[in-house]
PDB file of N, CA and C in Angstrom:
ATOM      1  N   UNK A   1     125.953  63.653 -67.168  1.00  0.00           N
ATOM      2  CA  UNK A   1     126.117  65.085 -67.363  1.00  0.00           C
ATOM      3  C   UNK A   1     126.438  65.353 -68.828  1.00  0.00           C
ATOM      4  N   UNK A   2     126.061  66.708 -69.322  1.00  0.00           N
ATOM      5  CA  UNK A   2     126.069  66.759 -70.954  1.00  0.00           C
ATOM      6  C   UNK A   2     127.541  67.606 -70.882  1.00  0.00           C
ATOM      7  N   UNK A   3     128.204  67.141 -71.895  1.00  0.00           N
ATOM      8  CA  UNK A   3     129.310  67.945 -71.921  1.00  0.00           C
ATOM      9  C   UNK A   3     129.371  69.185 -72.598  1.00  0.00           C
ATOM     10  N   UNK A   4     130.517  70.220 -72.032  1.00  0.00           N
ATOM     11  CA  UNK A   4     130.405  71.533 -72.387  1.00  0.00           C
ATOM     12  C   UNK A   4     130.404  71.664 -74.219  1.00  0.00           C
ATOM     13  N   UNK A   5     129.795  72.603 -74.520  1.00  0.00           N
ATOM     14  CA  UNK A   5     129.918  72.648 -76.114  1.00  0.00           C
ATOM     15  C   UNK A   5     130.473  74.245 -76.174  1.00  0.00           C
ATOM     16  N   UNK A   6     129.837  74.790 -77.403  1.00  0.00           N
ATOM     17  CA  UNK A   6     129.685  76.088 -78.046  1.00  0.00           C
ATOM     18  C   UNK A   6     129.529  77.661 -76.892  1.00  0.00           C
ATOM     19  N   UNK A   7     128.144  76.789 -76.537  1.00  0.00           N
ATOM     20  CA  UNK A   7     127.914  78.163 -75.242  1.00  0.00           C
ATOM     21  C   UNK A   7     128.696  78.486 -73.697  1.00  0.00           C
ATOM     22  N   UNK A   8     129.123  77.355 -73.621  1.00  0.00           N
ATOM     23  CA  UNK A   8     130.335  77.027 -72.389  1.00  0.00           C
ATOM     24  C   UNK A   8     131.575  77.705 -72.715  1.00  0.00           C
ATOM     25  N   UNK A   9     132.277  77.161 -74.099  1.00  0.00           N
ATOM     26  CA  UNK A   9     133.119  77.729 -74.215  1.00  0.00           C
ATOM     27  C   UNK A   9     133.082  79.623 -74.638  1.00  0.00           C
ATOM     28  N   UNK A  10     132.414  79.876 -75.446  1.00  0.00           N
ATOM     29  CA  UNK A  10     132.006  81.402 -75.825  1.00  0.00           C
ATOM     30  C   UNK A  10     131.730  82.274 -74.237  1.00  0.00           C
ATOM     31  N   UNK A  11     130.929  81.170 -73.286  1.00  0.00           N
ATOM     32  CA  UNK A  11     130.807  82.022 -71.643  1.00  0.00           C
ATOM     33  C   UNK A  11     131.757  82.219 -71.140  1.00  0.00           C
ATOM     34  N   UNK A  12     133.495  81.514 -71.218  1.00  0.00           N
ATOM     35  CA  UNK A  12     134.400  81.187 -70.816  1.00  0.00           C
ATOM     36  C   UNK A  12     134.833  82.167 -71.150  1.00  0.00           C
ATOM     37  N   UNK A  13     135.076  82.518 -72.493  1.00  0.00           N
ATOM     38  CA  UNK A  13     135.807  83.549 -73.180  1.00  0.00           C
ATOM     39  C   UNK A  13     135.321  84.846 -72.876  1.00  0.00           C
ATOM     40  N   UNK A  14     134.062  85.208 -72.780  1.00  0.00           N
ATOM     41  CA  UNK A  14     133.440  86.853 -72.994  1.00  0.00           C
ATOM     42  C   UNK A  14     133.822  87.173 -71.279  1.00  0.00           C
ATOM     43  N   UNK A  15     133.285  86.026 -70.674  1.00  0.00           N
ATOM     44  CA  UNK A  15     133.335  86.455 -69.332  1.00  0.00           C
ATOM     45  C   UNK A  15     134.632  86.862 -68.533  1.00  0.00           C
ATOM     46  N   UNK A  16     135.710  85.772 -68.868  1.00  0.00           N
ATOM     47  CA  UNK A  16     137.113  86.127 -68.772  1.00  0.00           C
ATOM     48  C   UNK A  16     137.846  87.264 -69.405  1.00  0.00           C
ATOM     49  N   UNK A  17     137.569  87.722 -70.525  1.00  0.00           N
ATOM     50  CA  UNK A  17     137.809  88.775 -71.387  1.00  0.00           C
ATOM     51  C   UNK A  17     137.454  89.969 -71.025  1.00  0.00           C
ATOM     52  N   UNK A  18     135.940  90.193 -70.828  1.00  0.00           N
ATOM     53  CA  UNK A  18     135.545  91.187 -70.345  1.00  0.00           C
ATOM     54  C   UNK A  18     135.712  91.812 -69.255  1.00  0.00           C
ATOM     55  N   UNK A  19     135.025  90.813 -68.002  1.00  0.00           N
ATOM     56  CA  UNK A  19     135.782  90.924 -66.783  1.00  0.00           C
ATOM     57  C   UNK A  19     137.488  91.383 -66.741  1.00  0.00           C
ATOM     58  N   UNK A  20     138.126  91.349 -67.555  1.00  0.00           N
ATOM     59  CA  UNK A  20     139.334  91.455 -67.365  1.00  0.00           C
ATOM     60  C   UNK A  20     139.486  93.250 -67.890  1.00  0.00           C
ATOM     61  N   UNK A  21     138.714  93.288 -69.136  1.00  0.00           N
ATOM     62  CA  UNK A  21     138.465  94.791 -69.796  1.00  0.00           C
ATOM     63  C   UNK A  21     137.916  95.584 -68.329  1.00  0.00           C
ATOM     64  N   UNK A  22     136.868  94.863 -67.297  1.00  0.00           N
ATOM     65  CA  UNK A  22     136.407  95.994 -66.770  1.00  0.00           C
ATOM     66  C   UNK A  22     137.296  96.523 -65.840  1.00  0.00           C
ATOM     67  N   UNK A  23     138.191  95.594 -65.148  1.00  0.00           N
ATOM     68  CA  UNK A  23     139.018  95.323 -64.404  1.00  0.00           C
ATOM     69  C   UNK A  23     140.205  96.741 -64.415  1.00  0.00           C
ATOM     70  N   UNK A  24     140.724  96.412 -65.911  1.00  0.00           N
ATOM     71  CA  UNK A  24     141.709  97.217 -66.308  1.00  0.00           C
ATOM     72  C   UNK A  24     141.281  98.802 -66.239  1.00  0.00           C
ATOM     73  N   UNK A  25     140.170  98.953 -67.243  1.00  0.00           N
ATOM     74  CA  UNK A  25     139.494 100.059 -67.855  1.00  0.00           C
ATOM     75  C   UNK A  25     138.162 100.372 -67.672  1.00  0.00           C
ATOM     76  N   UNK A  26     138.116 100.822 -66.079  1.00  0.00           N
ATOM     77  CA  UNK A  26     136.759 100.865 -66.081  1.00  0.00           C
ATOM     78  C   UNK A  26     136.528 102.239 -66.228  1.00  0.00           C
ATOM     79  N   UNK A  27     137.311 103.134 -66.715  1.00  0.00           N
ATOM     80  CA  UNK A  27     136.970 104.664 -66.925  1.00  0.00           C
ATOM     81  C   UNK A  27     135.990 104.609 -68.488  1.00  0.00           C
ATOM     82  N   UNK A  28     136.297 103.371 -69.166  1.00  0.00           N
ATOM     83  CA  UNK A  28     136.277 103.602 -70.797  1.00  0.00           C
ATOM     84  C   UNK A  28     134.537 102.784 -70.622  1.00  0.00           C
ATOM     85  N   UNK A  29     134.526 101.394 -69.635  1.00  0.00           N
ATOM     86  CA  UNK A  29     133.138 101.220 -69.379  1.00  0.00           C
ATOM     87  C   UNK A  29     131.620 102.146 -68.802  1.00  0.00           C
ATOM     88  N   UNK A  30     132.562 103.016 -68.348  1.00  0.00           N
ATOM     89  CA  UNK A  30     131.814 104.050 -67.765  1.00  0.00           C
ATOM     90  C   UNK A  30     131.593 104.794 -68.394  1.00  0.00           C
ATOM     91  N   UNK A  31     132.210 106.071 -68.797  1.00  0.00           N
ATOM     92  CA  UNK A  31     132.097 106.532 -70.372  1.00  0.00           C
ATOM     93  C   UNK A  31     131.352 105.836 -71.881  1.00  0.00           C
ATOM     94  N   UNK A  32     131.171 104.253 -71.736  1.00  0.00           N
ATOM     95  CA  UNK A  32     130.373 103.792 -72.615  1.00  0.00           C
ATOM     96  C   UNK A  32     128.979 103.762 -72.107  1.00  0.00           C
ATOM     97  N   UNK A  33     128.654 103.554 -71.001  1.00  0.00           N
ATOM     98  CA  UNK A  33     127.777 103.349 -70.168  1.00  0.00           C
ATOM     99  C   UNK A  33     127.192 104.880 -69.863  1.00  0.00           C
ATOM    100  N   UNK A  34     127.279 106.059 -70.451  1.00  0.00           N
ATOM    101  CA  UNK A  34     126.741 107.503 -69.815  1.00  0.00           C
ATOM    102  C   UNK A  34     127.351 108.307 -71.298  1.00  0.00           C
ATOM    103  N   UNK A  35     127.351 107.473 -72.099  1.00  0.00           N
ATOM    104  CA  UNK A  35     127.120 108.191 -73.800  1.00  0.00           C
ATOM    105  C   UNK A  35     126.477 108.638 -74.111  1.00  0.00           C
ATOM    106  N   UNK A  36     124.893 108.126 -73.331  1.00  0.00           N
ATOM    107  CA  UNK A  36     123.503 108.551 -74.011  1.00  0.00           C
ATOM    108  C   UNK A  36     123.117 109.551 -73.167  1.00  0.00           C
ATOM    109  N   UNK A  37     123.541 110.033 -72.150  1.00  0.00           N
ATOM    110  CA  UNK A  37     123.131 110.852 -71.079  1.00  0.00           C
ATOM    111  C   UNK A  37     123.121 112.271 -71.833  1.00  0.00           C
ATOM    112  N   UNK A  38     121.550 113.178 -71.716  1.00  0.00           N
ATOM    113  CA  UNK A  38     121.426 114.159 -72.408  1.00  0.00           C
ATOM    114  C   UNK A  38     122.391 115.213 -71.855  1.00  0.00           C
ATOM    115  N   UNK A  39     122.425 116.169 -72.222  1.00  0.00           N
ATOM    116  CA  UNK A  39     123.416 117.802 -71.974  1.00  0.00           C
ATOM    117  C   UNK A  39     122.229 118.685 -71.247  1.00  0.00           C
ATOM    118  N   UNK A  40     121.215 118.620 -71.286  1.00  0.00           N
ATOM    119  CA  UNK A  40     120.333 119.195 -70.199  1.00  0.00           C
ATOM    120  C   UNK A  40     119.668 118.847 -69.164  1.00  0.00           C
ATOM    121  N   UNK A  41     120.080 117.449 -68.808  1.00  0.00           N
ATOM    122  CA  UNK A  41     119.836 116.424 -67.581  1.00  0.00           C
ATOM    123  C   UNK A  41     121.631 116.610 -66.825  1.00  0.00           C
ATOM    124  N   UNK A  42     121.183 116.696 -65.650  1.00  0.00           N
ATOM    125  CA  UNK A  42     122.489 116.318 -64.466  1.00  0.00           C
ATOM    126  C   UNK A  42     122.541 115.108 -64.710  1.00  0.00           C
ATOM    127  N   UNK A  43     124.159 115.040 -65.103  1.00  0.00           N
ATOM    128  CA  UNK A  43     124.278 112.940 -65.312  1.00  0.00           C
ATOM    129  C   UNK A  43     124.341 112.717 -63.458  1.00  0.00           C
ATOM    130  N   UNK A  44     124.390 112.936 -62.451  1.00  0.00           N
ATOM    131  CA  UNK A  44     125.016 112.910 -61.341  1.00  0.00           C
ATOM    132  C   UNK A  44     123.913 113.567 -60.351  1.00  0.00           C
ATOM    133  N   UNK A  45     124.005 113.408 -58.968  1.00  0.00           N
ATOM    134  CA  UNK A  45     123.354 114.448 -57.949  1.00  0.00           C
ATOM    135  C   UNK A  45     123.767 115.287 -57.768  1.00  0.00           C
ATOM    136  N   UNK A  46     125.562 114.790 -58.142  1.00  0.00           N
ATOM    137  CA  UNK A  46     126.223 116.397 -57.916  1.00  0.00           C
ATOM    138  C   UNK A  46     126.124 117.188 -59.085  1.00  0.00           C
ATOM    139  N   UNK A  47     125.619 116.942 -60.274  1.00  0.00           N
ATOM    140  CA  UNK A  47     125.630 117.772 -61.445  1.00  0.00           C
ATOM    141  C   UNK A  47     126.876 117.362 -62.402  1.00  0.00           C
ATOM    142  N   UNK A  48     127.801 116.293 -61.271  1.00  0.00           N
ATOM    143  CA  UNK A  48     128.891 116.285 -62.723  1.00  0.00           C
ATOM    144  C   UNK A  48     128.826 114.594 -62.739  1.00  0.00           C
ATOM    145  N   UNK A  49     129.421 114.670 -64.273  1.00  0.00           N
ATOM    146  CA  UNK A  49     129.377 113.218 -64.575  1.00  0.00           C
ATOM    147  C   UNK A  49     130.704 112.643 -64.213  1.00  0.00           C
ATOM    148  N   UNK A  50     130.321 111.407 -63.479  1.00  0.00           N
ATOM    149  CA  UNK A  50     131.061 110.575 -62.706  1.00  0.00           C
ATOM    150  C   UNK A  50     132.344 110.741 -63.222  1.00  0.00           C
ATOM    151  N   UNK A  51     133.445 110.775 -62.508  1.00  0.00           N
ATOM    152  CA  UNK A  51     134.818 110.837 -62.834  1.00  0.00           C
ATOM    153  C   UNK A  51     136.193 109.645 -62.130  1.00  0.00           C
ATOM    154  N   UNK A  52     136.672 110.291 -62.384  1.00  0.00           N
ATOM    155  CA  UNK A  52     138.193 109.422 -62.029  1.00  0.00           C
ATOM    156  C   UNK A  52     137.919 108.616 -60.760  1.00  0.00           C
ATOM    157  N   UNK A  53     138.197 107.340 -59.774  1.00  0.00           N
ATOM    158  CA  UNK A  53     138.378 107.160 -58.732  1.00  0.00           C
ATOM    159  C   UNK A  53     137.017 107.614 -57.928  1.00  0.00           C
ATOM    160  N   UNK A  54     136.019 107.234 -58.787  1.00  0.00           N
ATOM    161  CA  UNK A  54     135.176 107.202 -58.232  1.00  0.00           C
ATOM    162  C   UNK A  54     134.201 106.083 -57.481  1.00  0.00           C
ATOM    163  N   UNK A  55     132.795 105.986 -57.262  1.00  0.00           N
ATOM    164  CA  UNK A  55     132.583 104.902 -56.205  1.00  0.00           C
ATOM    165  C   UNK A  55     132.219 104.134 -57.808  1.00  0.00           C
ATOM    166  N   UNK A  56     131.834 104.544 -59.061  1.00  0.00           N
ATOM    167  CA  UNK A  56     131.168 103.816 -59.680  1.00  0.00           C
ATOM    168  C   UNK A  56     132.511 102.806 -60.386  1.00  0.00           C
ATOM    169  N   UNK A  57     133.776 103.369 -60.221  1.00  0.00           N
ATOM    170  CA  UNK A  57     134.661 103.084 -61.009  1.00  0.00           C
ATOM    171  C   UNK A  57     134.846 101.582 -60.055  1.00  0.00           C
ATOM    172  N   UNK A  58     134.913 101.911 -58.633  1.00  0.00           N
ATOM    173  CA  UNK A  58     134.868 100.850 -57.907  1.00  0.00           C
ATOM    174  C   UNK A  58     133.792  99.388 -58.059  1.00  0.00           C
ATOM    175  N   UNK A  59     132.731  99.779 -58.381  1.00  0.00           N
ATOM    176  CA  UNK A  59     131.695  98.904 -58.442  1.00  0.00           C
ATOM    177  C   UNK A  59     131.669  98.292 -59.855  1.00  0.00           C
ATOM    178  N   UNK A  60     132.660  99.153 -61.042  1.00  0.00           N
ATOM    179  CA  UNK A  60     132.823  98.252 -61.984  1.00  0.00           C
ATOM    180  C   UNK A  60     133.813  97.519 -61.924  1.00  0.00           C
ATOM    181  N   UNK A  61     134.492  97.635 -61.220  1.00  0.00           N
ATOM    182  CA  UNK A  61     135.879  96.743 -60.975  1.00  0.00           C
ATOM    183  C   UNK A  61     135.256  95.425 -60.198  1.00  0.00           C
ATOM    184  N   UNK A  62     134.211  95.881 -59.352  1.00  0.00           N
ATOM    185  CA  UNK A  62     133.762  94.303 -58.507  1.00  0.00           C
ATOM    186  C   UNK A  62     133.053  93.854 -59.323  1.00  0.00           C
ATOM    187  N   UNK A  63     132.039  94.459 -60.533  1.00  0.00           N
ATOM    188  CA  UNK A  63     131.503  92.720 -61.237  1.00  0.00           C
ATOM    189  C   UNK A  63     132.143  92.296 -62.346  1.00  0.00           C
ATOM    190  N   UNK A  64     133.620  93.441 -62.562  1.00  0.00           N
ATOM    191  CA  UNK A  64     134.398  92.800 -63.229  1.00  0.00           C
ATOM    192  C   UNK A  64     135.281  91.523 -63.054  1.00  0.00           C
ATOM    193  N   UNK A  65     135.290  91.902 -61.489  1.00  0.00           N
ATOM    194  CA  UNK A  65     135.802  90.314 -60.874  1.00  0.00           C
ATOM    195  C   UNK A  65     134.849  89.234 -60.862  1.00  0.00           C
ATOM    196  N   UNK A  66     133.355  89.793 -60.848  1.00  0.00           N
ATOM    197  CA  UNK A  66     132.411  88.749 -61.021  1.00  0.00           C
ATOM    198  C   UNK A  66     132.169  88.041 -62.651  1.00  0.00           C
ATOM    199  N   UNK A  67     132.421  88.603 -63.552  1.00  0.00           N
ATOM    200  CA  UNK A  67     132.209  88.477 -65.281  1.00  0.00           C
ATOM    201  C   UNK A  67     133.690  87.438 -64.769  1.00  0.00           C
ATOM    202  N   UNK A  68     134.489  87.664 -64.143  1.00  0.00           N
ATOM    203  CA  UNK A  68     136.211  87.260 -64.473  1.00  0.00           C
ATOM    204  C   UNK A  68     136.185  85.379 -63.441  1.00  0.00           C
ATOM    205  N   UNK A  69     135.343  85.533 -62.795  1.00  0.00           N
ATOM    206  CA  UNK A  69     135.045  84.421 -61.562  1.00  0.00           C
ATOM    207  C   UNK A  69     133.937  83.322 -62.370  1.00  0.00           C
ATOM    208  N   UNK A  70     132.903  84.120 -63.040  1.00  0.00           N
ATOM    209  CA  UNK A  70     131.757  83.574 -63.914  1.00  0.00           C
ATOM    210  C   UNK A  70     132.103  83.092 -64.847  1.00  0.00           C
ATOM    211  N   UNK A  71     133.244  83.413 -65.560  1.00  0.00           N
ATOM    212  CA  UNK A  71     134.148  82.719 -66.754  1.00  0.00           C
ATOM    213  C   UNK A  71     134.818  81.734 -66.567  1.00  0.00           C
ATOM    214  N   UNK A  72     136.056  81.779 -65.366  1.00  0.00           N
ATOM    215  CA  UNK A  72     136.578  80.860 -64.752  1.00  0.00           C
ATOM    216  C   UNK A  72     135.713  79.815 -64.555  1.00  0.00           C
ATOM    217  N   UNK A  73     134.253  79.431 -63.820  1.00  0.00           N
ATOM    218  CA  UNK A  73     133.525  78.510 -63.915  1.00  0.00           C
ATOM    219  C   UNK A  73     133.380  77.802 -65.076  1.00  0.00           C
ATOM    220  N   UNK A  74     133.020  78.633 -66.012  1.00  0.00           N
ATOM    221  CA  UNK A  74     132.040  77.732 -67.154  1.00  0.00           C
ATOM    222  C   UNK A  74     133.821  77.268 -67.974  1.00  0.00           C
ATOM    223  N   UNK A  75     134.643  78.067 -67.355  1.00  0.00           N
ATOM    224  CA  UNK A  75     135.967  77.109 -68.385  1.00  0.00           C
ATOM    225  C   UNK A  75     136.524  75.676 -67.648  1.00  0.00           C
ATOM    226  N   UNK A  76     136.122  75.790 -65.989  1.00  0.00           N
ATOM    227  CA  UNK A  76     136.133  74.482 -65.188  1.00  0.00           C
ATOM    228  C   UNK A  76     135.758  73.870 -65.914  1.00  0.00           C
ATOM    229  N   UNK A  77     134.249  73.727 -66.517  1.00  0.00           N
ATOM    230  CA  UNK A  77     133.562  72.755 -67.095  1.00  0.00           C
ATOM    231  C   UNK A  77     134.291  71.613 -68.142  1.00  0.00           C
ATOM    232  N   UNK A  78     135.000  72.715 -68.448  1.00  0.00           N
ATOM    233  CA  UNK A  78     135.562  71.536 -69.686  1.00  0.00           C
ATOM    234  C   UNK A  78     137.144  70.552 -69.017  1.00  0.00           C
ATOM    235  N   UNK A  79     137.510  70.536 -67.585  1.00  0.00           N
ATOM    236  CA  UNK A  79     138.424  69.657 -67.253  1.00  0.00           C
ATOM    237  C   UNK A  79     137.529  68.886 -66.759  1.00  0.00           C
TER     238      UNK A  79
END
């Protein structure tokens, strides 16, 4: 087996890191994620752009656990 290098460790870090950012703050991922959304397009079906405690806030929190689980792996690698 080849041992972990450069890209193992950097996967370890972004993934744990991030995952952890989405975890915390997923109002601020969301808001980064619907920046580009024009002013004469409905960001939403309902017409408003996604808010507080919402389902999307939820679904960034689960692949934030996935970025946070995906990190944890590639940092296994190196015991």
């Amino acid at each position: 087996m080849v041992e972990p290098g450069l890209t193992e460790a950097l996967s370890a870090v972004l993934g744990v890191g991030f995952g952890a950012f989405m975890i915390a703050k997923p109002g601020i991922v969301l808001a980064v994620q619907t920046a580009g959304t024009r002013p004469d397009r409905q960001p939403g079906p309902s017409g408003d752009a996604p808010s507080e405690g919402s389902v999307w806030e939820t679904l960034i929190r689960v692949a934030g656990v996935g970025f946070v689980l995906a990190g944890l792996y590639f940092a296994s690698l190196f015991l």
